[in-house]
Protein backbone atom coordinates (compact mmCIF):
# COMPACT_ATOMS: atom_id res chain seq x y z
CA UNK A 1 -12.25 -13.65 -18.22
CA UNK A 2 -8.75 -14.74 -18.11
CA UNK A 3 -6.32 -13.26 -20.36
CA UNK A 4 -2.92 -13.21 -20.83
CA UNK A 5 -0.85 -10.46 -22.74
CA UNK A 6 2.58 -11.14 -24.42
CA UNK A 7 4.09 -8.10 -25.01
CA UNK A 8 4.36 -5.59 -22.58
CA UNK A 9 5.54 -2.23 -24.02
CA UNK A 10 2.83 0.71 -24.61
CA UNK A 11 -0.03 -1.51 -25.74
CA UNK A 12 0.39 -4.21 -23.88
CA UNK A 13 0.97 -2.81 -20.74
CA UNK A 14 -1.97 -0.29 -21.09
CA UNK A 15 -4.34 -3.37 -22.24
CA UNK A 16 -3.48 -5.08 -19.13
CA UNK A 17 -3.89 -2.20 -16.78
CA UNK A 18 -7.56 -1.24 -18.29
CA UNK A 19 -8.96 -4.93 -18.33
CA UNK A 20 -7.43 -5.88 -14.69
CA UNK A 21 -9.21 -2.45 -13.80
CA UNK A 22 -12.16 -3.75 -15.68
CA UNK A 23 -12.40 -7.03 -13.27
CA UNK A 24 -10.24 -9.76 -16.03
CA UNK A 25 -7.47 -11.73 -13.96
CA UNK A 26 -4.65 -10.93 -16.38
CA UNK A 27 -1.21 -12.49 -16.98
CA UNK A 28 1.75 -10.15 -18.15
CA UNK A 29 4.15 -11.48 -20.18
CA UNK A 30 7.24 -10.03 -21.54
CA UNK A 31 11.28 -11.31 -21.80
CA UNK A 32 12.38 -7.95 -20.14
CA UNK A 33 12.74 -8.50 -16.11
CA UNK A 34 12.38 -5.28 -15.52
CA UNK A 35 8.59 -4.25 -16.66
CA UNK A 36 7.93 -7.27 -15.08
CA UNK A 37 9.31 -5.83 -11.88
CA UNK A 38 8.11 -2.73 -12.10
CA UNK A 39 4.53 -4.14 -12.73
CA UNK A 40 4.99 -6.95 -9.67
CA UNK A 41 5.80 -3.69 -7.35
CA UNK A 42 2.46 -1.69 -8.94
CA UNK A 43 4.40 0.84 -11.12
CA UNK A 44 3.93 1.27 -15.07
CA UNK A 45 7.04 0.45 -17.85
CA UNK A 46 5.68 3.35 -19.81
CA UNK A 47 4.62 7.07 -19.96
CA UNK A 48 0.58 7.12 -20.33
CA UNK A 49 -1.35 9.95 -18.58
CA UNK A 50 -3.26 7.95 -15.44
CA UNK A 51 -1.34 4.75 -15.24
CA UNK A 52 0.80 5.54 -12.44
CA UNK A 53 -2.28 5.57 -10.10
CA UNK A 54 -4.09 2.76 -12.09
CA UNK A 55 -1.26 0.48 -12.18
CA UNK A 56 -0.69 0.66 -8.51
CA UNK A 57 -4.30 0.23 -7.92
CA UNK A 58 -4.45 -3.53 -10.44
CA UNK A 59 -0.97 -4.38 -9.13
CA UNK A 60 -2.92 -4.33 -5.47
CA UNK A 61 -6.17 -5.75 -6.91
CA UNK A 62 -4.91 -9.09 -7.18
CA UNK A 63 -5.79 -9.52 -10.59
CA UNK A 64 -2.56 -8.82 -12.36
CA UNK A 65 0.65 -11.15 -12.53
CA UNK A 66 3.72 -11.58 -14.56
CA UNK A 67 5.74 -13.76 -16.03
CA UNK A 68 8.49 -14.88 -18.64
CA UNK A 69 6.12 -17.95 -18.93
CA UNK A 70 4.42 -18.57 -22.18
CA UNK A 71 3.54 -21.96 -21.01
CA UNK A 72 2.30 -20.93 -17.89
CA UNK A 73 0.29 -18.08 -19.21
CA UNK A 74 -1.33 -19.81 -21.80
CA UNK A 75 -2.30 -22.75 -19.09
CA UNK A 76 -3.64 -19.88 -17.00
CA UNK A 77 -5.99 -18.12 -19.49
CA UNK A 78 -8.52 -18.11 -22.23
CA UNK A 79 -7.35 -15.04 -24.52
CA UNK A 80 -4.07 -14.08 -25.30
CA UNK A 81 -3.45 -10.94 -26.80
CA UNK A 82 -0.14 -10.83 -28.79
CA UNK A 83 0.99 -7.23 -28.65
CA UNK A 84 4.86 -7.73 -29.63
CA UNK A 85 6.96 -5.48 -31.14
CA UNK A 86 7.91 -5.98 -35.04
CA UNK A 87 9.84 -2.70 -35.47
CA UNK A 88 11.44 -2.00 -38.79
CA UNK A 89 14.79 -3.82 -39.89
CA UNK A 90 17.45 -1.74 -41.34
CA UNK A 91 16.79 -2.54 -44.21
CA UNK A 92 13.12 -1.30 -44.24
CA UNK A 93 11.53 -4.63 -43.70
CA UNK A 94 9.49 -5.70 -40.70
CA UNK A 95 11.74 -7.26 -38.19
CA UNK A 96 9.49 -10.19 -37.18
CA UNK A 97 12.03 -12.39 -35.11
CA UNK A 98 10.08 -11.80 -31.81
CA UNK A 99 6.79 -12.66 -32.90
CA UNK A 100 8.41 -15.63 -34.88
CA UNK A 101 10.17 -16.73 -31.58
CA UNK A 102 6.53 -16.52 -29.79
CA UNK A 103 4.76 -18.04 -32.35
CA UNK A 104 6.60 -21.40 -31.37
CA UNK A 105 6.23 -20.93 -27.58
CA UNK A 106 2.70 -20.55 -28.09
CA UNK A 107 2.29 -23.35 -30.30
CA UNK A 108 4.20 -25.67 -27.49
CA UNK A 109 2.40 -23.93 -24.92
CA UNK A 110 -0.72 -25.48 -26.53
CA UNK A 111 0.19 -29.23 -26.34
CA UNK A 112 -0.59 -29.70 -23.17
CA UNK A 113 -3.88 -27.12 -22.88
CA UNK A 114 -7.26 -29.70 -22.88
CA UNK A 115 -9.85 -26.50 -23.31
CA UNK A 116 -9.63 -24.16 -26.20
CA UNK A 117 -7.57 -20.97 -26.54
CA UNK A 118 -8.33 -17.48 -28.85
CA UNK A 119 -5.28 -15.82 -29.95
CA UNK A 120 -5.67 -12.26 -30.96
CA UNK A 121 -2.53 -10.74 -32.81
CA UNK A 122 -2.42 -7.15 -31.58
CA UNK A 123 0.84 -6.83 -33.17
CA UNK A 124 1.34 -4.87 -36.85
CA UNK A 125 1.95 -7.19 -39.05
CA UNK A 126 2.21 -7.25 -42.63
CA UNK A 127 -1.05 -8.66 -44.55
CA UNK A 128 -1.10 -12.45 -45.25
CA UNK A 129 1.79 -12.81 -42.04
CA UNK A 130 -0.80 -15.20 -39.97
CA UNK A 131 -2.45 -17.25 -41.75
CA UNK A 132 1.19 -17.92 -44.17
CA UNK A 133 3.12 -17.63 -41.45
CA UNK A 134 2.31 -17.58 -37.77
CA UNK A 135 -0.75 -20.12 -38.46
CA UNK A 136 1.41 -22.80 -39.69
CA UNK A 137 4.69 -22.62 -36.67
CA UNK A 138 1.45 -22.96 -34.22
CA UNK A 139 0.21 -25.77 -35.61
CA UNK A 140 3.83 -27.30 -36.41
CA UNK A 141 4.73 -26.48 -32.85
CA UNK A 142 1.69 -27.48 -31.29
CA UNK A 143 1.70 -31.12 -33.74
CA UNK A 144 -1.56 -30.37 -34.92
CA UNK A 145 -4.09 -28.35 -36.77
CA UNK A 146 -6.59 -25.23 -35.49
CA UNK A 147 -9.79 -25.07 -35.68
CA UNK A 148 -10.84 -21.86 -37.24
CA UNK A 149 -8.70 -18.69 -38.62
CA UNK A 150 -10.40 -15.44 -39.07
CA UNK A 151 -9.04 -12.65 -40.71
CA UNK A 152 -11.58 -10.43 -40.36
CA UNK A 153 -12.28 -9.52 -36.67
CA UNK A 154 -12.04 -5.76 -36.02
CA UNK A 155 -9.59 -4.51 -33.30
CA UNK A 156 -12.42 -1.63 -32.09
CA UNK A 157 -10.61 1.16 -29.89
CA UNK A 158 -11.65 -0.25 -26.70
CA UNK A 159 -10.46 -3.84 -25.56
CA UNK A 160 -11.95 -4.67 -22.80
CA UNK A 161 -15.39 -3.30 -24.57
CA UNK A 162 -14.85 -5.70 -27.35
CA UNK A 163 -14.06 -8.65 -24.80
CA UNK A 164 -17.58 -7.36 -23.22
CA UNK A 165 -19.38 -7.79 -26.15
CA UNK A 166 -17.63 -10.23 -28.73
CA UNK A 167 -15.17 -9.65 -31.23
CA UNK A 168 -17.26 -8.76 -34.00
CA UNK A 169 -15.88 -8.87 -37.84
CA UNK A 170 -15.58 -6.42 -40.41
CA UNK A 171 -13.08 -4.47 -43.16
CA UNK A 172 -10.70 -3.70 -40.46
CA UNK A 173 -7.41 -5.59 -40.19
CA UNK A 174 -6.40 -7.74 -37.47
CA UNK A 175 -6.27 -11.30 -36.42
CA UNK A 176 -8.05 -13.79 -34.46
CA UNK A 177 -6.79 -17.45 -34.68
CA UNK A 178 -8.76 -19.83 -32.16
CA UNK A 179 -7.24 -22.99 -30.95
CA UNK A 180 -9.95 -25.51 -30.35
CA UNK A 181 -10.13 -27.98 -27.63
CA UNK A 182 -7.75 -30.92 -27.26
CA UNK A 183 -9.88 -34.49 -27.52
């Protein structure tokens, strides 16, 4: 499968590493040059027992590249995983600029994408964010309406097993929004 992962701090980078290892073609995305570096020259942005040696071993693979491309990484994959920071604002709140920021790359990103796209939100986000929030700057940004929303696929521990097997939906909280194909 090809998927592309926006966001790549612990989960993000350790998602990409396991499913390049796993035999996905991956695209890293992130707005820092340096993990991107880092990754490009096989070496891992963060402090995980084992991913010095796997990192090196997907950087050399040939399955793993980077970019500060949302266009191009959507164009180049299937699945995107969103795994972006929304730290806490000073004032308590969720800080949500960066997935807000995303939210309308990806949407662009989608205008020009013929085949359909899955979006899984990796992110914590506060209850109610996607479909009041993120679902509407896609659809804004990408000048017209998705297909499905579902606010009920599970995020089970293992990634690349759940890519293996299907998202499957339950009580547990995260988000799948699927972009259908353009006619």
């Amino acid at each position: 499968m090809r998927i592309s992962i926006f966001g790549l701090g612990y989960v993000g980078a350790v998602s990409l590493a396991c499913l390049a290892r796993d035999g996905h073609s991956v695209i890293g995305v992130d707005v820092d040059p340096a993990k991107l570096e880092l990754i490009r020259s096989g070496k891992t942005p963060v402090v995980e027992e084992g991913m010095v040696n796997l990192m090196a071993e997907v950087a050399a693979s040939g399955r793993v590249s980077v970019t500060t491309d949302a266009v191009q990484a959507v164009m180049g994959s299937d699945l995107s995983l969103i795994c972006v920071g929304t730290p806490s604002a000073a004032n308590g709140s969720q800080d949500q600029s960066a997935m807000l920021k995303l939210a309308h790359e990806l949407g662009r990103a989608m205008r020009g994408k013929t085949g359909g796209h899955v979006f899984v939100f990796r992110s914590t986000l506060v209850p109610g964010t996607v479909e009041d929030v993120l679902r509407p700057i896609l659809e804004r940004s990408r000048e017209r309406k998705m297909a499905a929303i579902s606010t009920s696929a599970s995020s089970p521990s293992s990634c690349a097993r759940a890519l293996r097997s299907g998202i499957t939906t339950g009580r547990r909280s995260r988000w799948l929004v699927r972009m259908p194909r353009r006619r």
